[in-house]
PDB file of N, CA and C in Angstrom:
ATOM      1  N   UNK A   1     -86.233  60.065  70.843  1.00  0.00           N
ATOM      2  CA  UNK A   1     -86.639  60.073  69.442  1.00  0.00           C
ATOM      3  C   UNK A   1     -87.042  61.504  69.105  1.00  0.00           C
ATOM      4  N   UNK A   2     -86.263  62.289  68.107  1.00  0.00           N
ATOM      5  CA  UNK A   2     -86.631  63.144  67.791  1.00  0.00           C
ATOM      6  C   UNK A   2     -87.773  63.277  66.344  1.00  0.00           C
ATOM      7  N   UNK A   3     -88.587  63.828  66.738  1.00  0.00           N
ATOM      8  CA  UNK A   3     -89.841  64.536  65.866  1.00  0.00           C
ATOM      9  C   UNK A   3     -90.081  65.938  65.714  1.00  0.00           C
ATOM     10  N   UNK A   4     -90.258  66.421  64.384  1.00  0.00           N
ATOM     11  CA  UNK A   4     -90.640  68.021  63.919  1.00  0.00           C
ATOM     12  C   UNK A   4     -91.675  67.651  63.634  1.00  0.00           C
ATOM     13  N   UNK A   5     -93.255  68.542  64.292  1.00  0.00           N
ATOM     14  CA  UNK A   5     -94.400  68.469  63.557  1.00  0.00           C
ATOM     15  C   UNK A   5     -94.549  69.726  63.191  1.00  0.00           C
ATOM     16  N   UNK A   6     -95.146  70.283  62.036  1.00  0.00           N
ATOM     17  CA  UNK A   6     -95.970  71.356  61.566  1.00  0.00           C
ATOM     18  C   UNK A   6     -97.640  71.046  60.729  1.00  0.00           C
ATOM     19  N   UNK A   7     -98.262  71.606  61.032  1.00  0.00           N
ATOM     20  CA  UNK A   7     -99.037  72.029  59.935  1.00  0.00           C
ATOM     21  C   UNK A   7     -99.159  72.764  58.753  1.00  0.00           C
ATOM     22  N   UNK A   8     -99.588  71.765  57.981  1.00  0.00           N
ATOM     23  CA  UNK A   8     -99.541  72.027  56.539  1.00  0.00           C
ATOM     24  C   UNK A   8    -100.874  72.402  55.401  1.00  0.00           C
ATOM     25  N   UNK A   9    -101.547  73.454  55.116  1.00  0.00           N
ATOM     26  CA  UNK A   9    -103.033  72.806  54.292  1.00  0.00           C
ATOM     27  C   UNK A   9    -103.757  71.818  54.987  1.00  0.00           C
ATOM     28  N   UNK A  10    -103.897  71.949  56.201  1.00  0.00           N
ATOM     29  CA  UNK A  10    -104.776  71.235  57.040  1.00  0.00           C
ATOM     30  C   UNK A  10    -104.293  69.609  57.296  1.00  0.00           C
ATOM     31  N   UNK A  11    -103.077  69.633  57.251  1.00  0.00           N
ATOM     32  CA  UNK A  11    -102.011  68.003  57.479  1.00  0.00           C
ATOM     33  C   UNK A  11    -101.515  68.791  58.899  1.00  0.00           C
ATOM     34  N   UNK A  12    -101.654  66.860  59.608  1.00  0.00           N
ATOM     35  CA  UNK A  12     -99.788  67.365  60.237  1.00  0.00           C
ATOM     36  C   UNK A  12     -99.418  66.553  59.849  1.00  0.00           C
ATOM     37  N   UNK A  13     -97.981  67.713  59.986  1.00  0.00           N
ATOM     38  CA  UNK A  13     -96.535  66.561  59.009  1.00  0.00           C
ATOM     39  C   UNK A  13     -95.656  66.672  60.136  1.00  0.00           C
ATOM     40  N   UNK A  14     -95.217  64.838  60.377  1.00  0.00           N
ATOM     41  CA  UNK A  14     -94.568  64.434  61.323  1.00  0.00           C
ATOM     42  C   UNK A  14     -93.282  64.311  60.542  1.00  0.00           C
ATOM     43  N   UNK A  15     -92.142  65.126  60.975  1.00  0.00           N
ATOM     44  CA  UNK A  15     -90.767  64.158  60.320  1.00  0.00           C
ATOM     45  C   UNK A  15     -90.214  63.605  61.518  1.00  0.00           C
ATOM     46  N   UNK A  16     -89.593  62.533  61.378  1.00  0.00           N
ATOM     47  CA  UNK A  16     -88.577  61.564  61.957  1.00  0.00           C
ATOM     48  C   UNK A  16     -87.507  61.888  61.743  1.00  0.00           C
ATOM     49  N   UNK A  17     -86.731  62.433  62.853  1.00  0.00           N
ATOM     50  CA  UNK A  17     -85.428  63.315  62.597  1.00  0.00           C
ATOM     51  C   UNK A  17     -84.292  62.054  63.056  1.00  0.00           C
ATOM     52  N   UNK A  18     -84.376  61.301  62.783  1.00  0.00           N
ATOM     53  CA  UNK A  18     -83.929  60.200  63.327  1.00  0.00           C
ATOM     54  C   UNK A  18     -83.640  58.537  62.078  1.00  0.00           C
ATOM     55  N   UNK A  19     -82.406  58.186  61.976  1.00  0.00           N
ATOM     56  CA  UNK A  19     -82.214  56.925  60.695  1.00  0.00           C
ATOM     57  C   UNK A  19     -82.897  55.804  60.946  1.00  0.00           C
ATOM     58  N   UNK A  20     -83.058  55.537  62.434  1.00  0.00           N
ATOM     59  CA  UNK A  20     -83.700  54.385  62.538  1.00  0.00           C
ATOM     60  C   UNK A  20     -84.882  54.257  63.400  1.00  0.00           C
ATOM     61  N   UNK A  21     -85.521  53.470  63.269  1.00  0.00           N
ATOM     62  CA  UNK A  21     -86.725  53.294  63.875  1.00  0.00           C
ATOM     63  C   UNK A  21     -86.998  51.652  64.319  1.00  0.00           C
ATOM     64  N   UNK A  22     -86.384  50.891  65.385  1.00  0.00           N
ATOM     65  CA  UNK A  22     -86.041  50.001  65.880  1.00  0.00           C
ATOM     66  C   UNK A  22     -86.379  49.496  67.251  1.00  0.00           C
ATOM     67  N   UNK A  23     -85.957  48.461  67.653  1.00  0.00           N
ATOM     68  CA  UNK A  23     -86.225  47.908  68.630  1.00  0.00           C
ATOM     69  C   UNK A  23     -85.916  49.116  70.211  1.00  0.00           C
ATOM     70  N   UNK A  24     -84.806  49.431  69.601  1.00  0.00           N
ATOM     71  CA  UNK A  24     -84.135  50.402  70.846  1.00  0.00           C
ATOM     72  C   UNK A  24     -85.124  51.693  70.879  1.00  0.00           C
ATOM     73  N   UNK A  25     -85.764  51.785  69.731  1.00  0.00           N
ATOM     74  CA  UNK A  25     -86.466  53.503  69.827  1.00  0.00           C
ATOM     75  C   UNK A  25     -87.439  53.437  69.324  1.00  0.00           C
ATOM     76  N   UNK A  26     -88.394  51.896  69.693  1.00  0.00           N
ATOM     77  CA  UNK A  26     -89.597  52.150  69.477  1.00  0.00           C
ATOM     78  C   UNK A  26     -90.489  52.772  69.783  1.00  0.00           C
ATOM     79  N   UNK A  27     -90.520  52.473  71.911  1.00  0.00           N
ATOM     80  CA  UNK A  27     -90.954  52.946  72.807  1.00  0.00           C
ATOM     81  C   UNK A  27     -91.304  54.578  72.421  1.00  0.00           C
ATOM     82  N   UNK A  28     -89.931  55.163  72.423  1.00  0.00           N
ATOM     83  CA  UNK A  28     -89.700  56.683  72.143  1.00  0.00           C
ATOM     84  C   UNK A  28     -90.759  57.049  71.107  1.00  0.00           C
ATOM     85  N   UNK A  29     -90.465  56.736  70.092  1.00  0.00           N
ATOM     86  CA  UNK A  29     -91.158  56.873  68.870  1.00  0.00           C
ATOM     87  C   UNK A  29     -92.739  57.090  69.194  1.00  0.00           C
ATOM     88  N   UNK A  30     -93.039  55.772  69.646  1.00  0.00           N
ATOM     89  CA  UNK A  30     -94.847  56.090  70.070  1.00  0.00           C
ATOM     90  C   UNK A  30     -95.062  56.984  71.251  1.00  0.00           C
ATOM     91  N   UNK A  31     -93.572  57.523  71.972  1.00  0.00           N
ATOM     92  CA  UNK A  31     -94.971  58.461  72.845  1.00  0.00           C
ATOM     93  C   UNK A  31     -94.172  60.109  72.118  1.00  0.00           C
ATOM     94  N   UNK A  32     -92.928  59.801  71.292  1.00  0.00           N
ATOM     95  CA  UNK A  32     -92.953  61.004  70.608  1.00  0.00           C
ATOM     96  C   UNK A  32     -94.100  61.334  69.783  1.00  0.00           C
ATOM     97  N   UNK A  33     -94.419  60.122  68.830  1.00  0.00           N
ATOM     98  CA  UNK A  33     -95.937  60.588  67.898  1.00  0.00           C
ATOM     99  C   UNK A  33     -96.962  61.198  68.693  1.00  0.00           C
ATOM    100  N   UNK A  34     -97.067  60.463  69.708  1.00  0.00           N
ATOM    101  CA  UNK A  34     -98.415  60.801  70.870  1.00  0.00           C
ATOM    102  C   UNK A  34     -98.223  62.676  71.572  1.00  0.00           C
ATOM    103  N   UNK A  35     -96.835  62.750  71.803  1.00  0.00           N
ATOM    104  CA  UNK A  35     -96.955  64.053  71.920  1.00  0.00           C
ATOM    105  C   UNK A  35     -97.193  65.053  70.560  1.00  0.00           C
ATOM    106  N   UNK A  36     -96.454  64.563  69.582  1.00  0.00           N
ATOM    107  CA  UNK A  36     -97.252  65.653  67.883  1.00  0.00           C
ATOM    108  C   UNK A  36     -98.312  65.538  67.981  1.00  0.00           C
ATOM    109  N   UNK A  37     -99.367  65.011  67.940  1.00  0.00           N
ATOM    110  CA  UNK A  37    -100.530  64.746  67.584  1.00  0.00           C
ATOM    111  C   UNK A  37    -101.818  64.551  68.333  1.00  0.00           C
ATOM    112  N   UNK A  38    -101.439  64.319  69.350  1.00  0.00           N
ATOM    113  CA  UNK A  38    -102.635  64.680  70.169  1.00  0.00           C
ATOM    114  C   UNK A  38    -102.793  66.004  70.586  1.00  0.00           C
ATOM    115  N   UNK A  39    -104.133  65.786  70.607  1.00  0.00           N
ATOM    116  CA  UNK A  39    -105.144  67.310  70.654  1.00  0.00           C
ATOM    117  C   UNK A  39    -105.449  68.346  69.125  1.00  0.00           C
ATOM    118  N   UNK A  40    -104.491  67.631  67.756  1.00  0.00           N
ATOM    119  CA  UNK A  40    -105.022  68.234  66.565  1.00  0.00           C
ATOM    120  C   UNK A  40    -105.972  67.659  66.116  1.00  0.00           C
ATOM    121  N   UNK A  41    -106.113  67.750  64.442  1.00  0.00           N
ATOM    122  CA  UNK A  41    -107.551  67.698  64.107  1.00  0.00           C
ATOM    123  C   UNK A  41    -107.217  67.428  62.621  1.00  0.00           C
ATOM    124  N   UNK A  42    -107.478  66.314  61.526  1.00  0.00           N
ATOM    125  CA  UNK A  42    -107.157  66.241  60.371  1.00  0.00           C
ATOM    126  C   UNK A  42    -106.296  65.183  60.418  1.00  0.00           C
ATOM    127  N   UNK A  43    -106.191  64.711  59.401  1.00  0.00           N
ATOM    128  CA  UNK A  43    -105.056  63.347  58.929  1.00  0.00           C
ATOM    129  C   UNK A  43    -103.402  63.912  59.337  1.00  0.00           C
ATOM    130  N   UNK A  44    -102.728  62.986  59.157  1.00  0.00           N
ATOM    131  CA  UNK A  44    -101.405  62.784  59.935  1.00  0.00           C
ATOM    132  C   UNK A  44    -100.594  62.059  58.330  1.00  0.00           C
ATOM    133  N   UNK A  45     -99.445  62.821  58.201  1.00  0.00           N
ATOM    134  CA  UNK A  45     -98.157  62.594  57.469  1.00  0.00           C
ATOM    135  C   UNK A  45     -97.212  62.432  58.288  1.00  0.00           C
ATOM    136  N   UNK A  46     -96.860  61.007  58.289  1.00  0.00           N
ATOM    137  CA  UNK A  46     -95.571  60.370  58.831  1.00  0.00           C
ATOM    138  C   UNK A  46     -94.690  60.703  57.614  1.00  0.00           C
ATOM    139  N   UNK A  47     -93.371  61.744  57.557  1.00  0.00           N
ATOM    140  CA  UNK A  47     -92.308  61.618  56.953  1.00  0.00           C
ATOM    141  C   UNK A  47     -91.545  60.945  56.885  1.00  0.00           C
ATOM    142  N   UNK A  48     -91.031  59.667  56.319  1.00  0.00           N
ATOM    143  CA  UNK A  48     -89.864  59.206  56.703  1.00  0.00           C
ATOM    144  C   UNK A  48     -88.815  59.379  55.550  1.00  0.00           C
ATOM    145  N   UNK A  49     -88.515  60.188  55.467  1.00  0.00           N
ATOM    146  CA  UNK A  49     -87.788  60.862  54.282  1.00  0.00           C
ATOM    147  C   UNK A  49     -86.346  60.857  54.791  1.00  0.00           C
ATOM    148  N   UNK A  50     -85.950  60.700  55.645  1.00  0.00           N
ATOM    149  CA  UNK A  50     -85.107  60.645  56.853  1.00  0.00           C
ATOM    150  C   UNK A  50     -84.366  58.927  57.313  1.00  0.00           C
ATOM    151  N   UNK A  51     -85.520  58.233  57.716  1.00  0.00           N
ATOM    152  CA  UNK A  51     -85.053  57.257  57.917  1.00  0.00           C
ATOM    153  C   UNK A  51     -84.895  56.135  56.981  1.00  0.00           C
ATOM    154  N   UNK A  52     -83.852  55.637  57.453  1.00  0.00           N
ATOM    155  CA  UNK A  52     -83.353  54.561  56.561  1.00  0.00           C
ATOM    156  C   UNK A  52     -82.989  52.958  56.930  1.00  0.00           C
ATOM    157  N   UNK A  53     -83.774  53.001  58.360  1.00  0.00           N
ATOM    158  CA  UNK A  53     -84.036  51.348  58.650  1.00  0.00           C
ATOM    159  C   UNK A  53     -85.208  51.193  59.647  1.00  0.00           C
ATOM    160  N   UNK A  54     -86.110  49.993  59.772  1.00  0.00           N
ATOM    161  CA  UNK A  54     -87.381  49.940  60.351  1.00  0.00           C
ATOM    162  C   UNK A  54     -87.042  48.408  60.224  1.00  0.00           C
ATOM    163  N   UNK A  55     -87.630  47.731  61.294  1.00  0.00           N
ATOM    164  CA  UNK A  55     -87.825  46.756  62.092  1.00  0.00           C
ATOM    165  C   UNK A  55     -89.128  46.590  62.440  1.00  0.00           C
ATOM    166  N   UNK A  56     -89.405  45.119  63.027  1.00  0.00           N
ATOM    167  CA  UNK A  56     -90.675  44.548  62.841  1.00  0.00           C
ATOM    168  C   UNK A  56     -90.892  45.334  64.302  1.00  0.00           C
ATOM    169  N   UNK A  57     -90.043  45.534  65.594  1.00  0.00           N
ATOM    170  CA  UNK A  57     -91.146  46.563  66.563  1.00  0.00           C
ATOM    171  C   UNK A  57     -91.170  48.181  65.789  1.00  0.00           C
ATOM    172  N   UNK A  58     -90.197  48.682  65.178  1.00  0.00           N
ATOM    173  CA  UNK A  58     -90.208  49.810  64.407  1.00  0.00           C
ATOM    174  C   UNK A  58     -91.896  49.983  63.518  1.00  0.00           C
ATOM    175  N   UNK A  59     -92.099  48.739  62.787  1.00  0.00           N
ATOM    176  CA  UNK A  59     -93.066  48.687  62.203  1.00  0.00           C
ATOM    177  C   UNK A  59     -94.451  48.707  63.002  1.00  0.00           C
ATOM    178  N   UNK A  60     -94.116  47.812  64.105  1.00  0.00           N
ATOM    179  CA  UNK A  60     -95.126  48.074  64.959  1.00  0.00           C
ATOM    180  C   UNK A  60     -95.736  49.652  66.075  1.00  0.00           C
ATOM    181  N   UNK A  61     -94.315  49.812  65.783  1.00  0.00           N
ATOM    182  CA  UNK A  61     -94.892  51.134  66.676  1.00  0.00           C
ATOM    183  C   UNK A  61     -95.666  52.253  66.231  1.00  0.00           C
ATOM    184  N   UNK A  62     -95.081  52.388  64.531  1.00  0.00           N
ATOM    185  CA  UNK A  62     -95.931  53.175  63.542  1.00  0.00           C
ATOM    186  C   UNK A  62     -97.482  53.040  63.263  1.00  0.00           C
ATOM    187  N   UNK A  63     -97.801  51.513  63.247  1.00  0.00           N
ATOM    188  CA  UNK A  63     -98.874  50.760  63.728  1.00  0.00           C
ATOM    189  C   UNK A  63     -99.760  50.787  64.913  1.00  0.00           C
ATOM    190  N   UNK A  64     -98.748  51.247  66.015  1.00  0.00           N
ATOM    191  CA  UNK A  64     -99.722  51.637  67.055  1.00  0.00           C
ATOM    192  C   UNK A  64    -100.116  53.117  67.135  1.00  0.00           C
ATOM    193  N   UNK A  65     -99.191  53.683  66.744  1.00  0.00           N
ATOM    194  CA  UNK A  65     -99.453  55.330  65.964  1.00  0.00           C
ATOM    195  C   UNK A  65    -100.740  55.955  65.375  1.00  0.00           C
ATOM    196  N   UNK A  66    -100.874  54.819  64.608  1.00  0.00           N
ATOM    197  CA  UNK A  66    -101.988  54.470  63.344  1.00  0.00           C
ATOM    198  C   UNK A  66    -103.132  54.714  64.329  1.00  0.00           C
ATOM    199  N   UNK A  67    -103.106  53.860  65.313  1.00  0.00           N
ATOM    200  CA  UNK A  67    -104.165  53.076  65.854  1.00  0.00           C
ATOM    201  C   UNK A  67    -105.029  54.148  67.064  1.00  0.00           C
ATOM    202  N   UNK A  68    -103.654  54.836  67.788  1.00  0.00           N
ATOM    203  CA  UNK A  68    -103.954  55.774  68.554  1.00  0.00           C
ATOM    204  C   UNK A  68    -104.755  57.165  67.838  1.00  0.00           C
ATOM    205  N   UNK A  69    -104.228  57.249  66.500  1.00  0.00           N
ATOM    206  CA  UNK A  69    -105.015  58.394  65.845  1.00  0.00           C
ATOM    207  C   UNK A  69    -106.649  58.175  66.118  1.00  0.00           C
ATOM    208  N   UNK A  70    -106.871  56.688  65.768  1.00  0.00           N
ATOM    209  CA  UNK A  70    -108.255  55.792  65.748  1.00  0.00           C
ATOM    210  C   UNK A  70    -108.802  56.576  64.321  1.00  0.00           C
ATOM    211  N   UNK A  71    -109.805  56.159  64.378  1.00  0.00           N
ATOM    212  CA  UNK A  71    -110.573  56.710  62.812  1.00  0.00           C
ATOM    213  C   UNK A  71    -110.877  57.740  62.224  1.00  0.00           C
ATOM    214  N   UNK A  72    -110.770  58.978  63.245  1.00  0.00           N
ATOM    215  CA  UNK A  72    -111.161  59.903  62.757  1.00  0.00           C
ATOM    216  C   UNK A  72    -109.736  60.600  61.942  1.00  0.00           C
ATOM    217  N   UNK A  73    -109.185  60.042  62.296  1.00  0.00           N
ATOM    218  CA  UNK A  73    -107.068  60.914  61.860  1.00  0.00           C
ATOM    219  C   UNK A  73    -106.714  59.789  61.024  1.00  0.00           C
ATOM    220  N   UNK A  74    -106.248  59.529  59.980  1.00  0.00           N
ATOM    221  CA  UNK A  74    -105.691  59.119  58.639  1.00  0.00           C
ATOM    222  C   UNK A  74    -103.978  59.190  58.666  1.00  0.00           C
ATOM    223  N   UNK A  75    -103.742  58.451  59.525  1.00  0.00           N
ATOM    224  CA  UNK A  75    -102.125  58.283  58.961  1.00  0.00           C
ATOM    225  C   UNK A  75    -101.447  57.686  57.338  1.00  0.00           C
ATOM    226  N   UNK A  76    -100.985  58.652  56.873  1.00  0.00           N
ATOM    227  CA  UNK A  76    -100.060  58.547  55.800  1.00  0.00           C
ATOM    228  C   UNK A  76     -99.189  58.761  56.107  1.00  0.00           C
ATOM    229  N   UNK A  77     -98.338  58.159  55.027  1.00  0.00           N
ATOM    230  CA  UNK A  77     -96.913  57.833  54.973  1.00  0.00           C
ATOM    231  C   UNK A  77     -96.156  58.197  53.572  1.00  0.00           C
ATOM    232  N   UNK A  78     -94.716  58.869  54.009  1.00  0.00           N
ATOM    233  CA  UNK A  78     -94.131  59.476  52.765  1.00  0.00           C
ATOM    234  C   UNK A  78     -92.301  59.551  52.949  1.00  0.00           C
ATOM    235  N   UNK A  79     -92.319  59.823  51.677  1.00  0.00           N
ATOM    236  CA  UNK A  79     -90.516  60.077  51.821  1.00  0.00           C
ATOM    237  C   UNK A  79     -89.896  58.818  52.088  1.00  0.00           C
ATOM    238  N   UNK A  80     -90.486  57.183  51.975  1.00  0.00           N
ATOM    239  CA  UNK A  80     -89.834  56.086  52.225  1.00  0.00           C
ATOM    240  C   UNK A  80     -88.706  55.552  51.073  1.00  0.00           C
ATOM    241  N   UNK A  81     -87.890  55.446  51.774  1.00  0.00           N
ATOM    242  CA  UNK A  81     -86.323  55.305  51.334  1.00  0.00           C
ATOM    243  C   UNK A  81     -86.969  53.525  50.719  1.00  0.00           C
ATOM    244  N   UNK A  82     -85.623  53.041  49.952  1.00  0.00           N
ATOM    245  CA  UNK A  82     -85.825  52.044  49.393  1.00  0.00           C
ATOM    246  C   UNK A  82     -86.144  50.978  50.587  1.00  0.00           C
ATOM    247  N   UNK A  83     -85.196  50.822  51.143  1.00  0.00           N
ATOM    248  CA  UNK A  83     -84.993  49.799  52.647  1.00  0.00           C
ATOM    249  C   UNK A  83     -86.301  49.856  52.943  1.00  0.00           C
ATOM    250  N   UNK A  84     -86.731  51.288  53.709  1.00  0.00           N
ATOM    251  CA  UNK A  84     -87.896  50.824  54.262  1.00  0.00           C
ATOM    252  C   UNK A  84     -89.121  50.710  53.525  1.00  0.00           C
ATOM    253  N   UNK A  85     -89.065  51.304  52.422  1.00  0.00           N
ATOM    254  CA  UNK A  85     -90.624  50.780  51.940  1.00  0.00           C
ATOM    255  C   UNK A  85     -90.275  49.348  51.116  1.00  0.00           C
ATOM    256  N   UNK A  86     -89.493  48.708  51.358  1.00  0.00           N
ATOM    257  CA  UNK A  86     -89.402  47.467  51.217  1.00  0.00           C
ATOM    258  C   UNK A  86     -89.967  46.540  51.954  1.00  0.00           C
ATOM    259  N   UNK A  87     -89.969  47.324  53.316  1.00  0.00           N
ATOM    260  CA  UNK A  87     -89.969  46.464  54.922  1.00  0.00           C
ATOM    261  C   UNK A  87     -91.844  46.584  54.573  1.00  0.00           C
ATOM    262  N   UNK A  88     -92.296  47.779  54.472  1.00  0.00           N
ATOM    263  CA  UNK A  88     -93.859  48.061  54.118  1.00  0.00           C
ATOM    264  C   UNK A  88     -94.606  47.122  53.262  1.00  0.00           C
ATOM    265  N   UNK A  89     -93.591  46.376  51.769  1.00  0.00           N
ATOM    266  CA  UNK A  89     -94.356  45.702  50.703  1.00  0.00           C
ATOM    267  C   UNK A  89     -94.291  44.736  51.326  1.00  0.00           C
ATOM    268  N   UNK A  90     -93.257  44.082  52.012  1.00  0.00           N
ATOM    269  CA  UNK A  90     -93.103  42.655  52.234  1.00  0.00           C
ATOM    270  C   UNK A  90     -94.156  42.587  53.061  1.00  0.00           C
ATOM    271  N   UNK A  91     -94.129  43.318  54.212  1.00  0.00           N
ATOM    272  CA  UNK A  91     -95.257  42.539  55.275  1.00  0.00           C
ATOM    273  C   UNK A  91     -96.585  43.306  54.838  1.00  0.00           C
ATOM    274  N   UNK A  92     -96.400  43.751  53.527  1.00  0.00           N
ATOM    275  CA  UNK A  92     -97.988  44.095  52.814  1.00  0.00           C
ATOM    276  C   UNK A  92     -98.787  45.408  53.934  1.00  0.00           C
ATOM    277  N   UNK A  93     -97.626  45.845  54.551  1.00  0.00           N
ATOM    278  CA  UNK A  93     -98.409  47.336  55.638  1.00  0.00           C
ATOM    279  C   UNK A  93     -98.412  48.307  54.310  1.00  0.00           C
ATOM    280  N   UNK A  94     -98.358  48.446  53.213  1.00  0.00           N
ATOM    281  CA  UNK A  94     -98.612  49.090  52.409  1.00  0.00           C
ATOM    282  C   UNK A  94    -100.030  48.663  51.308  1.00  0.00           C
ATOM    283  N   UNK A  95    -100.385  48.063  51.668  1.00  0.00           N
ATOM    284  CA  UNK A  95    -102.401  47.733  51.934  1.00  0.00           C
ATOM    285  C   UNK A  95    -103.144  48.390  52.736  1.00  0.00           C
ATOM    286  N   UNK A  96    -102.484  48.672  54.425  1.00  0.00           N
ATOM    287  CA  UNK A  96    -102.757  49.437  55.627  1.00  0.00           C
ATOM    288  C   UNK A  96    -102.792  51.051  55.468  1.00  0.00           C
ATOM    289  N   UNK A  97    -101.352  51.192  55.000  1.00  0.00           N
ATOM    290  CA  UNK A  97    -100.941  52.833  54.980  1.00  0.00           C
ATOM    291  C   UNK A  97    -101.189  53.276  53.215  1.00  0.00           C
ATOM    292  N   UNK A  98    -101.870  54.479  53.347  1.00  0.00           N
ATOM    293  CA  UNK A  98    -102.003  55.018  52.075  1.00  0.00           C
ATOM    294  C   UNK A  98     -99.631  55.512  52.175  1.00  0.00           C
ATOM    295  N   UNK A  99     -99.374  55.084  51.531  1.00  0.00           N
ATOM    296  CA  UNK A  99     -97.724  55.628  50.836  1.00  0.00           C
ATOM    297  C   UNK A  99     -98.010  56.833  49.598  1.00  0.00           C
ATOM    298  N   UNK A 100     -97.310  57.636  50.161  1.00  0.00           N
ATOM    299  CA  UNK A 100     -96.906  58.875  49.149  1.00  0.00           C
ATOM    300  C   UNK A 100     -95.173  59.256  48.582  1.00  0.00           C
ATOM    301  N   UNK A 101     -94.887  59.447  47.612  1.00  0.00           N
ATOM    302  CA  UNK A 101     -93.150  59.878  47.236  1.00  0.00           C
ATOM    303  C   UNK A 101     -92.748  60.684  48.493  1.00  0.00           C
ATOM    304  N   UNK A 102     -93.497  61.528  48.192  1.00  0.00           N
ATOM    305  CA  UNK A 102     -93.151  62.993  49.635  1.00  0.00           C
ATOM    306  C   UNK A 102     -94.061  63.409  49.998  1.00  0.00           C
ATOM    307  N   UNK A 103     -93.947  64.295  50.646  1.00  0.00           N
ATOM    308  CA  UNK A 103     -95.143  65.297  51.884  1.00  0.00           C
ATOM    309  C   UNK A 103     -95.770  65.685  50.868  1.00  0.00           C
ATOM    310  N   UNK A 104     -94.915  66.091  49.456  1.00  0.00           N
ATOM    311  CA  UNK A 104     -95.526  67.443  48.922  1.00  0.00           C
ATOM    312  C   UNK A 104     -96.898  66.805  48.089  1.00  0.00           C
ATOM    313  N   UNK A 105     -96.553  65.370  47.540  1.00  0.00           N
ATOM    314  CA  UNK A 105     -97.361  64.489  47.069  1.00  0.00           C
ATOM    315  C   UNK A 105     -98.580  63.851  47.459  1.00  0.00           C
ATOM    316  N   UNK A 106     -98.570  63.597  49.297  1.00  0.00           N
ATOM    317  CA  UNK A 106     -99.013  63.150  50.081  1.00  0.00           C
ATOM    318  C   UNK A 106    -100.625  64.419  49.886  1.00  0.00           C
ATOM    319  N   UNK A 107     -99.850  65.898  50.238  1.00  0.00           N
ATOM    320  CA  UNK A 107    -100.966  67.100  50.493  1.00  0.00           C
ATOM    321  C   UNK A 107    -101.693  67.381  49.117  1.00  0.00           C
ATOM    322  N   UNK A 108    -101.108  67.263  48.286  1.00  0.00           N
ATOM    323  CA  UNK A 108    -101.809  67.595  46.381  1.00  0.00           C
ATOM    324  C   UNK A 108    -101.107  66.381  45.383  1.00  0.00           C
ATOM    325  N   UNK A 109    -102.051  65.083  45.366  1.00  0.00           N
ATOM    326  CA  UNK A 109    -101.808  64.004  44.625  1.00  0.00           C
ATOM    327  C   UNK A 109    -101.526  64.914  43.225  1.00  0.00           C
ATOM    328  N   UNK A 110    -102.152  65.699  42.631  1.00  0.00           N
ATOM    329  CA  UNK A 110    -101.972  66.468  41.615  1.00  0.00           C
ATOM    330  C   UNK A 110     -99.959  66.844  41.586  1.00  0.00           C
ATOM    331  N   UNK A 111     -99.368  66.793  42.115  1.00  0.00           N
ATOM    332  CA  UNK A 111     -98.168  67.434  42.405  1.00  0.00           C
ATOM    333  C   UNK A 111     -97.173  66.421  41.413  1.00  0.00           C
ATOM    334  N   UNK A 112     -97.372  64.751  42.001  1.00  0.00           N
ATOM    335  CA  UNK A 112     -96.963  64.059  40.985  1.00  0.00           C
ATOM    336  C   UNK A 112     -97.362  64.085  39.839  1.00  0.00           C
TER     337      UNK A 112
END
């Protein structure tokens, strides 16, 4: 599973260089997040500006993502294509995850 992290205005921004996020590349996925992000400091932007299908372990793994940040790190979420922030309303993980249009939206709500 490929991941680009940078810092941004005190974000990291995770993109998912990758269409799907599934049963086959869940695994990947959570210890790719685990390598971006551990040892920084500040909330977390999941990009998925990129992908364009997610599954209920897909969903879960983002979820365990979430979880590994624990409280002090703020996972958001951005750039969701129709498909998947569909997959987000239905099972209501968009109650869970603050959702943004894009990164750029995500870092200065002012932007929209």
């Amino acid at each position: 599973m490929r991941l680009i992290s940078q810092v941004r205005q005190g974000w990291c921004v995770v993109l998912v260089e990758e269409s799907r996020i599934d049963a086959a590349g869940a695994i990947a996925f959570k210890e790719a997040m685990r390598r971006e992000t551990d040892g920084g400091q500040g909330p977390v932007i999941l990009d998925l500006s990129k992908v364009e299908f997610v599954d209920s372990s897909g969903l879960g793994a983002i979820v365990a993502a979430m979880k590994h940040l624990g409280d002090a790190r703020r996972l958001h979420l951005a750039g969701l294509l129709p498909n998947v922030d569909r997959v987000f309303r239905l099972t209501r993980m968009d109650t869970v995850f603050p959702i943004h249009a894009n990164v750029d939206a995500a870092i200065d709500p002012d932007v929209c």
